[in-house]
Protein backbone atom coordinates (compact mmCIF):
# COMPACT_ATOMS: atom_id res chain seq x y z
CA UNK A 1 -9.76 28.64 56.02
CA UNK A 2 -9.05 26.96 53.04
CA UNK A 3 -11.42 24.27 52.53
CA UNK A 4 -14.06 27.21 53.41
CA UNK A 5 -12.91 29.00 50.66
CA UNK A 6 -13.49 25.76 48.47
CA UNK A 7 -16.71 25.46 50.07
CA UNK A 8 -18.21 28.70 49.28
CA UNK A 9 -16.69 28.61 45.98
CA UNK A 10 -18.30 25.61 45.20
CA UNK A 11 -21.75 26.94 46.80
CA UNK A 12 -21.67 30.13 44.71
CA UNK A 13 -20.65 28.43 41.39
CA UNK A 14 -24.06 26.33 41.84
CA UNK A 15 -26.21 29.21 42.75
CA UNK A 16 -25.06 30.87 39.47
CA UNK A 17 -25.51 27.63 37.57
CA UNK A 18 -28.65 27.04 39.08
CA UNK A 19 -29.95 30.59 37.87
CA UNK A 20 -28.03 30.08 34.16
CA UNK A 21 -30.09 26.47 34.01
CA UNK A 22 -33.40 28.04 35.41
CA UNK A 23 -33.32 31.15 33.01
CA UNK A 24 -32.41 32.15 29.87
CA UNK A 25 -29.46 34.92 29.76
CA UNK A 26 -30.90 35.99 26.39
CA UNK A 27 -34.40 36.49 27.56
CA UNK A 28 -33.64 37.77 31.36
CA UNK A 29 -33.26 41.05 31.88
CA UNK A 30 -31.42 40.88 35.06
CA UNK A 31 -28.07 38.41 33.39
CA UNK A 32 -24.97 40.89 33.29
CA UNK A 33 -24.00 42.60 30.19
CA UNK A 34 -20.68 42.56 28.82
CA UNK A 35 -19.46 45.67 29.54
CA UNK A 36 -16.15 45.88 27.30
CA UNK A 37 -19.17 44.97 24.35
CA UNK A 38 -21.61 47.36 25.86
CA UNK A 39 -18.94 50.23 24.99
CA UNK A 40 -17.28 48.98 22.25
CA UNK A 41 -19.76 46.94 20.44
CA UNK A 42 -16.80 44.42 19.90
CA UNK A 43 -17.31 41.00 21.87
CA UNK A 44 -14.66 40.36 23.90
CA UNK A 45 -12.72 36.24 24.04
CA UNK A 46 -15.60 35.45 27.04
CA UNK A 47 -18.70 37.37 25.30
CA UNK A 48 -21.34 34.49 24.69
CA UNK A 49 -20.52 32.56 28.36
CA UNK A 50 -24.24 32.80 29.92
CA UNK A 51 -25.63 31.79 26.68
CA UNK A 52 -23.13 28.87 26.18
CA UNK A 53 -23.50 27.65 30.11
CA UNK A 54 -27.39 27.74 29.29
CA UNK A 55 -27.48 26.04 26.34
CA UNK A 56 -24.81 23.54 27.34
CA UNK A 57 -26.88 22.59 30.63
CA UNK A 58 -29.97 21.97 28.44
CA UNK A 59 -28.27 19.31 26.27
CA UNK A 60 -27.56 21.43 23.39
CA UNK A 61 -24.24 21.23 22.44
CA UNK A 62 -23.62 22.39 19.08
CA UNK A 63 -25.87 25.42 19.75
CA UNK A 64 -24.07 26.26 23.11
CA UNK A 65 -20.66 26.01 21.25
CA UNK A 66 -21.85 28.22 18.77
CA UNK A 67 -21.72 30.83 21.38
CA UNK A 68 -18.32 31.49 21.95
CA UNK A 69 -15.98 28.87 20.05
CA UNK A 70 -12.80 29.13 22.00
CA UNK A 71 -14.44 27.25 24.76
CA UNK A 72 -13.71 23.79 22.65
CA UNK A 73 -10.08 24.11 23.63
CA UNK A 74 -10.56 26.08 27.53
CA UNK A 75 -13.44 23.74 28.91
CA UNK A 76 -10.82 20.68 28.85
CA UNK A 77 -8.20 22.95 30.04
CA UNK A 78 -10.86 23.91 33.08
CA UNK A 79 -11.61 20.66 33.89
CA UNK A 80 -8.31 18.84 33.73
CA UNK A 81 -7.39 22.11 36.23
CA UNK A 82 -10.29 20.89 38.41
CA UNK A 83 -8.98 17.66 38.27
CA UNK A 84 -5.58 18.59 39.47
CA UNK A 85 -6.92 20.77 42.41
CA UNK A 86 -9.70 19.15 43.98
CA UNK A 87 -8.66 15.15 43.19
CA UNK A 88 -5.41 14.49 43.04
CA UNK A 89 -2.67 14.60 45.77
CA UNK A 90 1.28 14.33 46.45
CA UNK A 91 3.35 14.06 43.47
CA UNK A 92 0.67 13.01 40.75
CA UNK A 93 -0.75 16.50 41.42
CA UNK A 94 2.39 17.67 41.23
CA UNK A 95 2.65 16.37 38.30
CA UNK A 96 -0.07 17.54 36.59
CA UNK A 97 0.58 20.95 37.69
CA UNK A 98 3.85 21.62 36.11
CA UNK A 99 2.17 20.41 33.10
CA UNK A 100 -1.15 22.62 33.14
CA UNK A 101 1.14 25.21 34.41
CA UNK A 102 4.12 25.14 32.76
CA UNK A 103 5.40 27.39 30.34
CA UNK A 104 4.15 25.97 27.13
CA UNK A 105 0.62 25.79 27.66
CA UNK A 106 0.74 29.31 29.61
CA UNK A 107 2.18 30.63 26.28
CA UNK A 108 -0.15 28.80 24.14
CA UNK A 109 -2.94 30.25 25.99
CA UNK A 110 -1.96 33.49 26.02
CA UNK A 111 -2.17 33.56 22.53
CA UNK A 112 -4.95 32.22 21.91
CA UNK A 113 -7.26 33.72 23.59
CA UNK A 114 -5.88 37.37 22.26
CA UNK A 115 -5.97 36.08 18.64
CA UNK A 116 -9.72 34.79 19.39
CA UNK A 117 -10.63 38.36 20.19
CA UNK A 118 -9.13 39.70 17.14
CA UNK A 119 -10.59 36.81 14.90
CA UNK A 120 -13.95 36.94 16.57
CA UNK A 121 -14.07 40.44 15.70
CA UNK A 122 -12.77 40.16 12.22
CA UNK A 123 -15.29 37.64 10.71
CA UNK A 124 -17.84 38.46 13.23
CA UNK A 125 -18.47 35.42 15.32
């Protein structure tokens, strides 16, 4: 059941990539809107996503972190996380986990990504 899970995880996580690499979130009219911006017109920590993924998949890197700023710090964070679940086993995962886990960096990310929202906002970025 599990490794199905991972399986169509991994299947539906390419399918979306595929359609961010294939077309533009800015120029599609089917890519979702934010909704919380939609009603608010205040972009929320994850507003700019489609047009960073896009961006980023086309080689531009400065432009696609332009987008949404606070993914400097989470994509390592995501991919170290990847690392732990899907590569490594036994203890070293273990290992890892307490650390990507553990209380620190839950705190730390818990305010960051609330302070984001509020700086975003603030200097409109």
């Amino acid at each position: 059941m599990k490794k199905s899970l991972l399986i169509l995880g991994i299947a539906g996580t390419a399918v979306i990539l595929a359609l961010l690499y294939f077309f533009n979130p800015v120029e599609t009219a089917f890519a979702p809107k934010c909704i919380f911006h939609e009603f608010t017109g205040l972009s929320c920590s994850g507003c700019g996503m489609q047009r960073f993924l896009h961006a980023f998949m086309h080689g531009r890197f400065l432009e696609a972190f332009s987008y949404n700023y606070i993914l400097i710090i989470f994509l390592p964070y995501i991919a170290l996380f990847g690392i732990e679940r899907l590569l490594l086993t036994g203890d070293t995962q273990m290992q890892w986990r307490r650390i990507l886990e553990g209380r620190v960096v839950t705190i730390s990310l818990c305010i960051i990504a609330p302070s984001w929202f509020v700086i975003r906002n603030i200097l409109h970025i």
